[in-house]
N, C-alpha and C. Protein backbone atom coordinates (compact mmCIF):
# COMPACT_ATOMS: atom_id res chain seq x y z
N UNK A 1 12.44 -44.53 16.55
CA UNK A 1 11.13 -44.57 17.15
C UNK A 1 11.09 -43.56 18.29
N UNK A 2 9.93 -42.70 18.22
CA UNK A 2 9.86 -41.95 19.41
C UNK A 2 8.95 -42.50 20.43
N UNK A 3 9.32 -41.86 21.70
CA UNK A 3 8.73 -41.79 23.25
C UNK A 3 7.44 -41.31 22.77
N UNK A 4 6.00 -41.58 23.21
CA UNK A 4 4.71 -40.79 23.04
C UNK A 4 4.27 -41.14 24.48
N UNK A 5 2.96 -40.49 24.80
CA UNK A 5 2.11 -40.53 26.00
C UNK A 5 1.59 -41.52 25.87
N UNK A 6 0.65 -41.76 25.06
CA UNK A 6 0.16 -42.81 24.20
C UNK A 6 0.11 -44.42 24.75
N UNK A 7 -0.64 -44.96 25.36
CA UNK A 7 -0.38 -45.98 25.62
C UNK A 7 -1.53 -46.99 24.68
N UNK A 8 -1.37 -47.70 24.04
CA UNK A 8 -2.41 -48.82 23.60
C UNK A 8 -2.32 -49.83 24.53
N UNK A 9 -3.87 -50.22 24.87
CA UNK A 9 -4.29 -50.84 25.81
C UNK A 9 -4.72 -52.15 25.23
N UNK A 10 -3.47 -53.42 25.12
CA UNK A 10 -3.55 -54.61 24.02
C UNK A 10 -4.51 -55.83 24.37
N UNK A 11 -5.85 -55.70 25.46
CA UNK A 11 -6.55 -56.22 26.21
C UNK A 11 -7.21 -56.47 24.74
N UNK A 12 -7.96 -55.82 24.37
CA UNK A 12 -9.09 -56.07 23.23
C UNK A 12 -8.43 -57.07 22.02
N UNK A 13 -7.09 -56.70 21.51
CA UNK A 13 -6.14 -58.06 20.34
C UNK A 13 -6.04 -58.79 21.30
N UNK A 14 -5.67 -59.41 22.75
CA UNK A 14 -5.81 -60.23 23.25
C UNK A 14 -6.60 -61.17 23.13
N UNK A 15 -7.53 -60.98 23.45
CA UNK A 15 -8.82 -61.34 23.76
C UNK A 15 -9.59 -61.54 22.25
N UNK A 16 -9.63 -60.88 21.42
CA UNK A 16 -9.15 -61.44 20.04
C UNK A 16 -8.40 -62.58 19.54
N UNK A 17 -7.10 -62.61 19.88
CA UNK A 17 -6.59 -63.51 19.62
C UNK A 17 -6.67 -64.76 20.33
N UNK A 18 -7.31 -64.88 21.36
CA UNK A 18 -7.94 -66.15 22.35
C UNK A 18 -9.23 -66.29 21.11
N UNK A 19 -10.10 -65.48 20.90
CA UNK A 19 -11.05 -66.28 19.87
C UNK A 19 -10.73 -66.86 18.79
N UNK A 20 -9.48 -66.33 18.54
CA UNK A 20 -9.12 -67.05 17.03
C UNK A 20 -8.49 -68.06 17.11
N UNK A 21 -7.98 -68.59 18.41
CA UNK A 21 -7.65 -70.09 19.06
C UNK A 21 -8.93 -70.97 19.39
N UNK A 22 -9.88 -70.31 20.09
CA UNK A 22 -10.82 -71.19 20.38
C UNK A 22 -11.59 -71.71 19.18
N UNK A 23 -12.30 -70.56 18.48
CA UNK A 23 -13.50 -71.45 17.47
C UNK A 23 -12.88 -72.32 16.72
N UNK A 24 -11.63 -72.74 16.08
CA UNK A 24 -11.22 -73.65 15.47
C UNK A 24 -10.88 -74.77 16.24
N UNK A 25 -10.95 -74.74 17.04
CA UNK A 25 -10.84 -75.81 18.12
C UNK A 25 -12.29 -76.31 18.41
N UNK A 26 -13.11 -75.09 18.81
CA UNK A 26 -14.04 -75.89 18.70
C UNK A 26 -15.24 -76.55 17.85
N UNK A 27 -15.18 -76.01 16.66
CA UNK A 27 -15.43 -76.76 15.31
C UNK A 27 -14.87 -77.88 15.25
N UNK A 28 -13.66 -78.20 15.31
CA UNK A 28 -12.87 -79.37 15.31
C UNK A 28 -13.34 -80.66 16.10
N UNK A 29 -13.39 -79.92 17.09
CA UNK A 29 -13.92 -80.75 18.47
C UNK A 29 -15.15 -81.21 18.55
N UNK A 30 -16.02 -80.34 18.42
CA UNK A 30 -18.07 -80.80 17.92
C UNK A 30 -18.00 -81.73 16.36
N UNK A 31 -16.89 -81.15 15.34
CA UNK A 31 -17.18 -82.48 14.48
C UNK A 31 -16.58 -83.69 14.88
N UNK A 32 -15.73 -83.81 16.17
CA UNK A 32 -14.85 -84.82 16.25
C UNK A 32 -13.60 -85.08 14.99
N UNK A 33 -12.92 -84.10 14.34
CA UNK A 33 -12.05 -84.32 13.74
C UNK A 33 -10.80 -83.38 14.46
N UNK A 34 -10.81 -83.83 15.13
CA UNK A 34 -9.08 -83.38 16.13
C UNK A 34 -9.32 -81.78 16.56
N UNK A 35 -7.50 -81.79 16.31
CA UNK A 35 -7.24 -80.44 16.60
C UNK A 35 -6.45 -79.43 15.84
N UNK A 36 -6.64 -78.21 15.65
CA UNK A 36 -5.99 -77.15 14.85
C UNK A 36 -4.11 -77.54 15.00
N UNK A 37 -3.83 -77.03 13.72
CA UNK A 37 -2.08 -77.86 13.67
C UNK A 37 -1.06 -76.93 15.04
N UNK A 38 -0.43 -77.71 14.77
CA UNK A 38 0.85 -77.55 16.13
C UNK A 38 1.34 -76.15 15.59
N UNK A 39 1.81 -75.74 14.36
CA UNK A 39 2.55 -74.16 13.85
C UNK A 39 0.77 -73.04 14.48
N UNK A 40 -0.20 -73.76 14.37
CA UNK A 40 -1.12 -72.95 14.77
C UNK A 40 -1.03 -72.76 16.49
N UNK A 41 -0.90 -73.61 16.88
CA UNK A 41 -1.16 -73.26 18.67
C UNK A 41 0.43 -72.52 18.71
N UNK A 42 1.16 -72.86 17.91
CA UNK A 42 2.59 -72.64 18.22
C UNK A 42 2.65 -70.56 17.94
N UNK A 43 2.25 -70.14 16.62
CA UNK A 43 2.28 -68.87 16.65
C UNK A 43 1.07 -67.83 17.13
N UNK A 44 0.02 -68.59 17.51
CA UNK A 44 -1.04 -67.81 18.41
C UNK A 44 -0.12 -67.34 20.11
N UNK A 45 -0.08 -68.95 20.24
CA UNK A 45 0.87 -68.25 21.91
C UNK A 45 1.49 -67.08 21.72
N UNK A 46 2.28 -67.91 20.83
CA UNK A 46 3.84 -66.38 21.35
C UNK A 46 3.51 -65.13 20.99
N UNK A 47 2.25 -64.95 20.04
CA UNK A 47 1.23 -63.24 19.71
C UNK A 47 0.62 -63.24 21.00
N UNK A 48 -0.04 -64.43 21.84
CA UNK A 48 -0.47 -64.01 22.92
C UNK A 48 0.74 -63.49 23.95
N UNK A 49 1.46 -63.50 24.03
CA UNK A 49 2.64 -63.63 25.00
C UNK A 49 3.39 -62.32 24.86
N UNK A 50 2.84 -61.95 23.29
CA UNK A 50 3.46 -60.09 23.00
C UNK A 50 2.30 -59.71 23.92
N UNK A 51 0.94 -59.63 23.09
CA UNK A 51 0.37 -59.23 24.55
C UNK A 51 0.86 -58.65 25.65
N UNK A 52 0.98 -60.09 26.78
CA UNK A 52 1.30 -60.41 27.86
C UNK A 52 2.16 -59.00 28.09
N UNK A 53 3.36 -58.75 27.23
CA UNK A 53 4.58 -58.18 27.39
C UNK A 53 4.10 -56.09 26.91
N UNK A 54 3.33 -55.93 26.14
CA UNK A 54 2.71 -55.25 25.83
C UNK A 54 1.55 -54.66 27.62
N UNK A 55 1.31 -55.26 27.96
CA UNK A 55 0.36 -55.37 28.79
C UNK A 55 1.14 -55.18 30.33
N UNK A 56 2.17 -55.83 30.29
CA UNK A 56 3.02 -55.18 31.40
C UNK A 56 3.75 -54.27 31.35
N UNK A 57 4.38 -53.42 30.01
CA UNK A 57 4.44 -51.91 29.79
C UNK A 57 3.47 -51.02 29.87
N UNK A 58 2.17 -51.67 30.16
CA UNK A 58 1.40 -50.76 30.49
C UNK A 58 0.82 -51.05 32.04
N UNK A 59 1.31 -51.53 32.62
CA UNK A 59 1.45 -51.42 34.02
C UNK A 59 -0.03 -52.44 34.67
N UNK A 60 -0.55 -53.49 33.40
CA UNK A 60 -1.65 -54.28 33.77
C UNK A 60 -1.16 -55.41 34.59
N UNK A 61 -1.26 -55.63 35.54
CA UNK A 61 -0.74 -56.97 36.21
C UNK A 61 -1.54 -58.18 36.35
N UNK A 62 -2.75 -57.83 36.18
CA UNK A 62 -3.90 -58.90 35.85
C UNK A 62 -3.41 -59.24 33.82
N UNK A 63 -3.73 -58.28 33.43
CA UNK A 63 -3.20 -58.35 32.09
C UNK A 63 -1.92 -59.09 31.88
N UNK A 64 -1.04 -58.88 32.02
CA UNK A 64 0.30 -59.16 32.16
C UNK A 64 0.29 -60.87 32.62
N UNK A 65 -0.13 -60.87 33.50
CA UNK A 65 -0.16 -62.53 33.94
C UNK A 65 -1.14 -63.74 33.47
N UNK A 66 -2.39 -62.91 32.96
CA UNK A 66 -3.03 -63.66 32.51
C UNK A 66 -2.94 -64.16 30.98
N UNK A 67 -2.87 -63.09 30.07
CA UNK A 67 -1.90 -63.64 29.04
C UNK A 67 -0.81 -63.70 28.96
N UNK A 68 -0.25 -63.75 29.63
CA UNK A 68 0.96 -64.77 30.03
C UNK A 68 0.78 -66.66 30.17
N UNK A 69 0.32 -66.35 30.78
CA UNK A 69 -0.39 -67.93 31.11
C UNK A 69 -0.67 -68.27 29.95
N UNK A 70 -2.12 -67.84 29.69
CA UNK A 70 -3.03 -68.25 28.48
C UNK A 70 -2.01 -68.50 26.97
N UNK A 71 -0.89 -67.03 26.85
CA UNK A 71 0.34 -67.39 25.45
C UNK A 71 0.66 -68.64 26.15
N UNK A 72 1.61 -69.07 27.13
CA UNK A 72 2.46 -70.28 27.66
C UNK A 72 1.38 -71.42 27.08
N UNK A 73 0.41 -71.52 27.61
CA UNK A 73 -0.47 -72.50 27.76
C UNK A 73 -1.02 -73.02 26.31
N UNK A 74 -1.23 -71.58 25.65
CA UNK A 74 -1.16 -72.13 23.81
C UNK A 74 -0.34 -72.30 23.30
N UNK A 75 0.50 -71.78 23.30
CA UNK A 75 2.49 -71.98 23.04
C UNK A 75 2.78 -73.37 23.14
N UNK A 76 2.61 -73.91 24.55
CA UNK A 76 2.97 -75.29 25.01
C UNK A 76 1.72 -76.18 24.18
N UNK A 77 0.85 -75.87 23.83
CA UNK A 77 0.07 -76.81 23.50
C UNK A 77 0.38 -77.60 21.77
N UNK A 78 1.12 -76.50 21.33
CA UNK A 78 1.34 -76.59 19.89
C UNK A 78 2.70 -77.28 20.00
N UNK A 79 3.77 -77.22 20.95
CA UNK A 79 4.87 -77.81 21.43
C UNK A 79 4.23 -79.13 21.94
N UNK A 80 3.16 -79.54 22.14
CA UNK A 80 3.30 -81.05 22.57
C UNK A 80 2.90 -81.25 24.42
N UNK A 81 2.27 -80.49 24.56
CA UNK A 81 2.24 -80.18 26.20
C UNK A 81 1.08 -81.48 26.84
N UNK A 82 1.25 -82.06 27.71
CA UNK A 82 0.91 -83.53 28.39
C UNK A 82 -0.66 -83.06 28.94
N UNK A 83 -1.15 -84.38 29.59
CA UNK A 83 -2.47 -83.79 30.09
C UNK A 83 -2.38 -83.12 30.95
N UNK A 84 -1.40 -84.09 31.89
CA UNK A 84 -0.95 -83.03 33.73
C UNK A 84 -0.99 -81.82 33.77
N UNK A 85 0.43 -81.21 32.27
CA UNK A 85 0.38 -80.22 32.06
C UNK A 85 -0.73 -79.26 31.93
N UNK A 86 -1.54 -79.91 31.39
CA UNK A 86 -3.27 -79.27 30.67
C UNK A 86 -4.22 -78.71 32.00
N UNK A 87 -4.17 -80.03 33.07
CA UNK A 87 -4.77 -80.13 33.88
C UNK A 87 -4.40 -78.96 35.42
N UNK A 88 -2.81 -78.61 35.40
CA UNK A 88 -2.43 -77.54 35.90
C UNK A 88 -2.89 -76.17 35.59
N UNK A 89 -2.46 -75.95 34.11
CA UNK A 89 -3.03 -74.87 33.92
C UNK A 89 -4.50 -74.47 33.87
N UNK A 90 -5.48 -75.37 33.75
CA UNK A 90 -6.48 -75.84 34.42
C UNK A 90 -7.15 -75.34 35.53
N UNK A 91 -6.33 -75.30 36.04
CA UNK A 91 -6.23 -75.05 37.80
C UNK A 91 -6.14 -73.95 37.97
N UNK A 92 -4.52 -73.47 37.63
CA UNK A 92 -3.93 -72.06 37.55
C UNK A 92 -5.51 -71.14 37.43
N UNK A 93 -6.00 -71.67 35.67
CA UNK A 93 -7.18 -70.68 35.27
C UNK A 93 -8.28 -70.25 36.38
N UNK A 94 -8.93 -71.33 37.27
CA UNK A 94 -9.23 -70.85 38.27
C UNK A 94 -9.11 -69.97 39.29
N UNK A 95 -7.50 -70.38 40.04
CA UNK A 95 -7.48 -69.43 40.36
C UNK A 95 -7.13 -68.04 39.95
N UNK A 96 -7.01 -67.74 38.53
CA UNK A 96 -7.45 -66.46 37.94
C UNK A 96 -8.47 -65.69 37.46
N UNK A 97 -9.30 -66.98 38.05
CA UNK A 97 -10.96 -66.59 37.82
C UNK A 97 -11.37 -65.98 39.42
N UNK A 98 -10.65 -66.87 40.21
CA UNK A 98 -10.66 -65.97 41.55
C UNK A 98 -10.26 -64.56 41.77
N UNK A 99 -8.98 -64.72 41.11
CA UNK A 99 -8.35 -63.08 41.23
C UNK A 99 -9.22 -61.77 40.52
N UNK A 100 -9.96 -62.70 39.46
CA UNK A 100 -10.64 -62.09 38.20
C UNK A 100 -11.76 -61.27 39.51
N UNK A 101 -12.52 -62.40 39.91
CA UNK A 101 -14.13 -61.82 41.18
C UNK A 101 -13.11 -60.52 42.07
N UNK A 102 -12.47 -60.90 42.85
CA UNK A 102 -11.53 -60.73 43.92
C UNK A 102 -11.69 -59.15 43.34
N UNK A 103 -10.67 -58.42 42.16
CA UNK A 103 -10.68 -57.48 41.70
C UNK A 103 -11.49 -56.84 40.80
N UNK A 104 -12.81 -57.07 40.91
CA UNK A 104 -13.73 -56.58 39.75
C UNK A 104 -13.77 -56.28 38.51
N UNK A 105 -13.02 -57.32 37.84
CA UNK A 105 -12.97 -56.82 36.53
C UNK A 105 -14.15 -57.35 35.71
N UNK A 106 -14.58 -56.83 34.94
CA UNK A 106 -15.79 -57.27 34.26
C UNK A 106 -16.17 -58.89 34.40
N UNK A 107 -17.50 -58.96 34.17
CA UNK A 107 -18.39 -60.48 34.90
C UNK A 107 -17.56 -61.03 33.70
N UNK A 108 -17.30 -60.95 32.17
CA UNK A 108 -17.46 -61.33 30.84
C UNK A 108 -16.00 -61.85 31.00
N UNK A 109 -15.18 -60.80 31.64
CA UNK A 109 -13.34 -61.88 31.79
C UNK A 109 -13.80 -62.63 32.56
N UNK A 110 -13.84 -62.72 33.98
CA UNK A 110 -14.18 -63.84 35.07
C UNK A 110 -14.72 -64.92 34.33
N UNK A 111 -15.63 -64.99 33.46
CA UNK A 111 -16.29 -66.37 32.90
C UNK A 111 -15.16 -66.53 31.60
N UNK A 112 -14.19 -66.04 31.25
CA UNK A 112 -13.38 -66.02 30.10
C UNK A 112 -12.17 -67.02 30.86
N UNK A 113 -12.03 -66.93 32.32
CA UNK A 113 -11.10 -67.44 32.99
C UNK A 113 -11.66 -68.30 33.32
N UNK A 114 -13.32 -68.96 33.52
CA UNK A 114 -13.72 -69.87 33.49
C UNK A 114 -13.81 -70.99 32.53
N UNK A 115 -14.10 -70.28 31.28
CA UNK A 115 -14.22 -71.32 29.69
C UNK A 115 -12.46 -71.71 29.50
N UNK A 116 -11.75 -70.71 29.44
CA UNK A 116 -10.27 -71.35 29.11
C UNK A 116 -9.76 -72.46 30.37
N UNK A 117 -10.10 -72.09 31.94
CA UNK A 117 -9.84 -73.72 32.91
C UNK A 117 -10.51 -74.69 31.90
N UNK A 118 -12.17 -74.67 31.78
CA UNK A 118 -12.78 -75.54 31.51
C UNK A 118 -12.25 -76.49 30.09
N UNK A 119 -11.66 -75.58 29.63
CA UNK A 119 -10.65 -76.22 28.41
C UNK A 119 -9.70 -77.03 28.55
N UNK A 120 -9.18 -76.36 29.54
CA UNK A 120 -7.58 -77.03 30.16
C UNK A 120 -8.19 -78.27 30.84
N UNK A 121 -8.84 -78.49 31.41
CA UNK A 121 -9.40 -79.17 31.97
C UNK A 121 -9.48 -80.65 31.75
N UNK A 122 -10.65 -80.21 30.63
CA UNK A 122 -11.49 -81.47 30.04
C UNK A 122 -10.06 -81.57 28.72
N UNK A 123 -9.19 -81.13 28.51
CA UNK A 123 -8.26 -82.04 27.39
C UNK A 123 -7.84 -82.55 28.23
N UNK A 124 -6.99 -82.25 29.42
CA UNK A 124 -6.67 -82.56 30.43
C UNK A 124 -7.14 -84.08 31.32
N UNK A 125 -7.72 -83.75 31.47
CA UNK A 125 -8.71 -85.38 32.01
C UNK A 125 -9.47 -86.33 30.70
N UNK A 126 -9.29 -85.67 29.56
CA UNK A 126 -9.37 -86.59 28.53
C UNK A 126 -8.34 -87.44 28.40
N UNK A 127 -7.69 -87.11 28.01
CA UNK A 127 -5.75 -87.73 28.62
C UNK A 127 -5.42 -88.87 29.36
N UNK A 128 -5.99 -88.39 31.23
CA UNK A 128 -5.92 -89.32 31.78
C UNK A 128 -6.98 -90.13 32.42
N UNK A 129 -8.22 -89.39 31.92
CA UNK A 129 -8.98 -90.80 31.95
C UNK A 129 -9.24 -91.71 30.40
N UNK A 130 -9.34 -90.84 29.73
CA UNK A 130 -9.91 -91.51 28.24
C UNK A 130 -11.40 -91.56 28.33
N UNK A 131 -12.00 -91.54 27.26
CA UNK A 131 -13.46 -91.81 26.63
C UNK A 131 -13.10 -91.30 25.39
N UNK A 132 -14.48 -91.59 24.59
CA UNK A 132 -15.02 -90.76 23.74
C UNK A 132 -15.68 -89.72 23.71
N UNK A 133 -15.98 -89.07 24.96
CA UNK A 133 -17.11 -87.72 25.08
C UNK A 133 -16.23 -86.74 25.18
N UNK A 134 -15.02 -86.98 25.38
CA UNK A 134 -14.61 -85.74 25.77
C UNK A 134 -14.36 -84.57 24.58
N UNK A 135 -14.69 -85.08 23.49
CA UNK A 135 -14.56 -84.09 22.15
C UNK A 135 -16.06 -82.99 22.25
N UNK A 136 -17.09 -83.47 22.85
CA UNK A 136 -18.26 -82.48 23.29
C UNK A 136 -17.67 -81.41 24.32
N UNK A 137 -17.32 -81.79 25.44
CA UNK A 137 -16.99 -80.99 26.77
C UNK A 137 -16.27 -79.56 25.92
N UNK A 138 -15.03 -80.23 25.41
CA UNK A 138 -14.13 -79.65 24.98
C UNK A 138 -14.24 -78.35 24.16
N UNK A 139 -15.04 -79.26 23.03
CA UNK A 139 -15.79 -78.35 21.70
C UNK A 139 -16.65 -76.98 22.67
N UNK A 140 -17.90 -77.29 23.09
CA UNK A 140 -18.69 -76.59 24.14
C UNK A 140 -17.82 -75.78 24.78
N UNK A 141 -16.85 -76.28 25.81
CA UNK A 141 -16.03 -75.23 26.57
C UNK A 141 -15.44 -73.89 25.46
N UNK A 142 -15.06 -74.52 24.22
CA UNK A 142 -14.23 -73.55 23.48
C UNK A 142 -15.44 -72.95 22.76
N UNK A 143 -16.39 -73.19 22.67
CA UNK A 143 -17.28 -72.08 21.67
C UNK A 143 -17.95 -71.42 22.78
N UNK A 144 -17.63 -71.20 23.90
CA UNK A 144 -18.26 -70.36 24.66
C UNK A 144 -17.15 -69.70 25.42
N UNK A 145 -15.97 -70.06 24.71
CA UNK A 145 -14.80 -69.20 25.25
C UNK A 145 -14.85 -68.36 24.44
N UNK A 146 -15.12 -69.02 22.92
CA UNK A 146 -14.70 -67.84 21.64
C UNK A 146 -15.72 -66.77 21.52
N UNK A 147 -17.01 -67.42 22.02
CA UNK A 147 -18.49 -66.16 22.00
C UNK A 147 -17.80 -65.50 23.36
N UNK A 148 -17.43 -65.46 24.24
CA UNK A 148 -17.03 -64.26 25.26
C UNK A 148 -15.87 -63.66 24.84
N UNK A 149 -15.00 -63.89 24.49
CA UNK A 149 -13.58 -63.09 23.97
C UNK A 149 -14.55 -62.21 23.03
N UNK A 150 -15.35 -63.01 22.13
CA UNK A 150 -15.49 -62.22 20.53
C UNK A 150 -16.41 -60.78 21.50
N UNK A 151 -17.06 -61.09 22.64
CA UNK A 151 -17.95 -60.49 22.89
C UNK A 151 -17.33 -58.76 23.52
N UNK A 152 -16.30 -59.37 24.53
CA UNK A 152 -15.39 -58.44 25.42
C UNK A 152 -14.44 -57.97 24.48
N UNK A 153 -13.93 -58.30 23.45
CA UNK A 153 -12.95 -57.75 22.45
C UNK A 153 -13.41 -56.47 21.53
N UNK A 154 -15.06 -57.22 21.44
CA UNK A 154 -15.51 -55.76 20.51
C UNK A 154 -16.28 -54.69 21.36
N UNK A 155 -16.62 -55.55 22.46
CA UNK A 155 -16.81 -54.02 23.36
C UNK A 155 -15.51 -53.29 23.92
N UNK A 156 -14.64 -53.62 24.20
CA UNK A 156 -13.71 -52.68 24.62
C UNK A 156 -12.61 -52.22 23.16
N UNK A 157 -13.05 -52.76 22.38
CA UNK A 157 -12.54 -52.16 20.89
C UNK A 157 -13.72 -51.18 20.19
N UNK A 158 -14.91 -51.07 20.78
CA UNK A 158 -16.13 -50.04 20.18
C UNK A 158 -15.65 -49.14 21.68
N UNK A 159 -15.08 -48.71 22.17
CA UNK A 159 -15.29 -47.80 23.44
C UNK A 159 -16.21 -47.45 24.21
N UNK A 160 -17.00 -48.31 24.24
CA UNK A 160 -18.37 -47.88 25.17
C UNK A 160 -19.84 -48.28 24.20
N UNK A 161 -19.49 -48.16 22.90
CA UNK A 161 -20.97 -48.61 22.44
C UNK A 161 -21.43 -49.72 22.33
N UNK A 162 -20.94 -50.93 22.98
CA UNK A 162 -21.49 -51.71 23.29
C UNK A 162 -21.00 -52.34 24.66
N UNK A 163 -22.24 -52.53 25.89
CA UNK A 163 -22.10 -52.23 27.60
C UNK A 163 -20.79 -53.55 27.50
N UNK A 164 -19.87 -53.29 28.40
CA UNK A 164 -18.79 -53.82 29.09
C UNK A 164 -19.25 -54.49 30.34
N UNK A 165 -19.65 -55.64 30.06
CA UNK A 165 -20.11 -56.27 31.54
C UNK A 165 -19.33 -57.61 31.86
């Protein structure tokens, strides 16, 4: 393999591959019939997590950490990961929704770091409080995670022809 200049910028399959976690989740979730299988959360992460690793050879440190998280966080979820757990990363997502404002990166990630907390979240406090509603929150949070990934993935995969906001 050779050295090139060349850098691919793995933000857009990222962000891709967060939609192809969410809408099946949240189909699942609005019909109330569960959740996508464990080998599924299990080999989305660790593609998110090349990413991640992809993304810090290219010197993204927002990139780099955030799918980082987001692989761990789907990774662990397909491994069996608790609500606490859910409810941390949860948290974490926030404050990467902070870092997100903080450094101006497009309005469309900042609310991308909003829908994936809001995920973590509400499985999260489904857990430890219990009901039955929480398959709405959930569903909702993830189809408006998967319409912003799908949205920011194909604009920064069309190069400009469709606005990056």
């Amino acid at each position: 393999m050779s050295e090139t200049d060349y850098k691919i910028d793995p933000t857009a399959f990222g962000l891709f591959l967060v939609a192809v976690v969410s809408l099946p989740l949240a189909i699942m979730q609005l019909k109330d019939e569960g959740v996508p299988t464990t080998e599924f959360f299990e080999l989305l992460g660790i593609l998110i997590l090349v990413v991640s690793f992809i993304a810090y050879r290219n010197g993204s440190n927002f990139g780099f950490i955030v799918f980082g998280l987001v692989g761990a966080a789907v990774a662990l979820t397909g491994f069996g990961i608790g609500a606490w757990e859910n409810i941390t990363f949860g948290l974490v997502f926030l404050m990467a929704l902070i870092w997100s404002a903080i450094i101006k990166t497009p309005e469309t990630l900042t609310f991308i770091c909003l829908t994936t907390a809001l995920i973590f979240l509400t499985v999260g406090l489904s857990g430890v409080i219990g009901g039955d509603y929480w398959h709405w929150l959930i569903g909702i949070s993830a189809l408006a995670n998967f319409a912003l990934n799908m949205y920011l993935s194909f604009a920064l995969a069309l190069d400009g022809k469709i606005p990056i906001v």
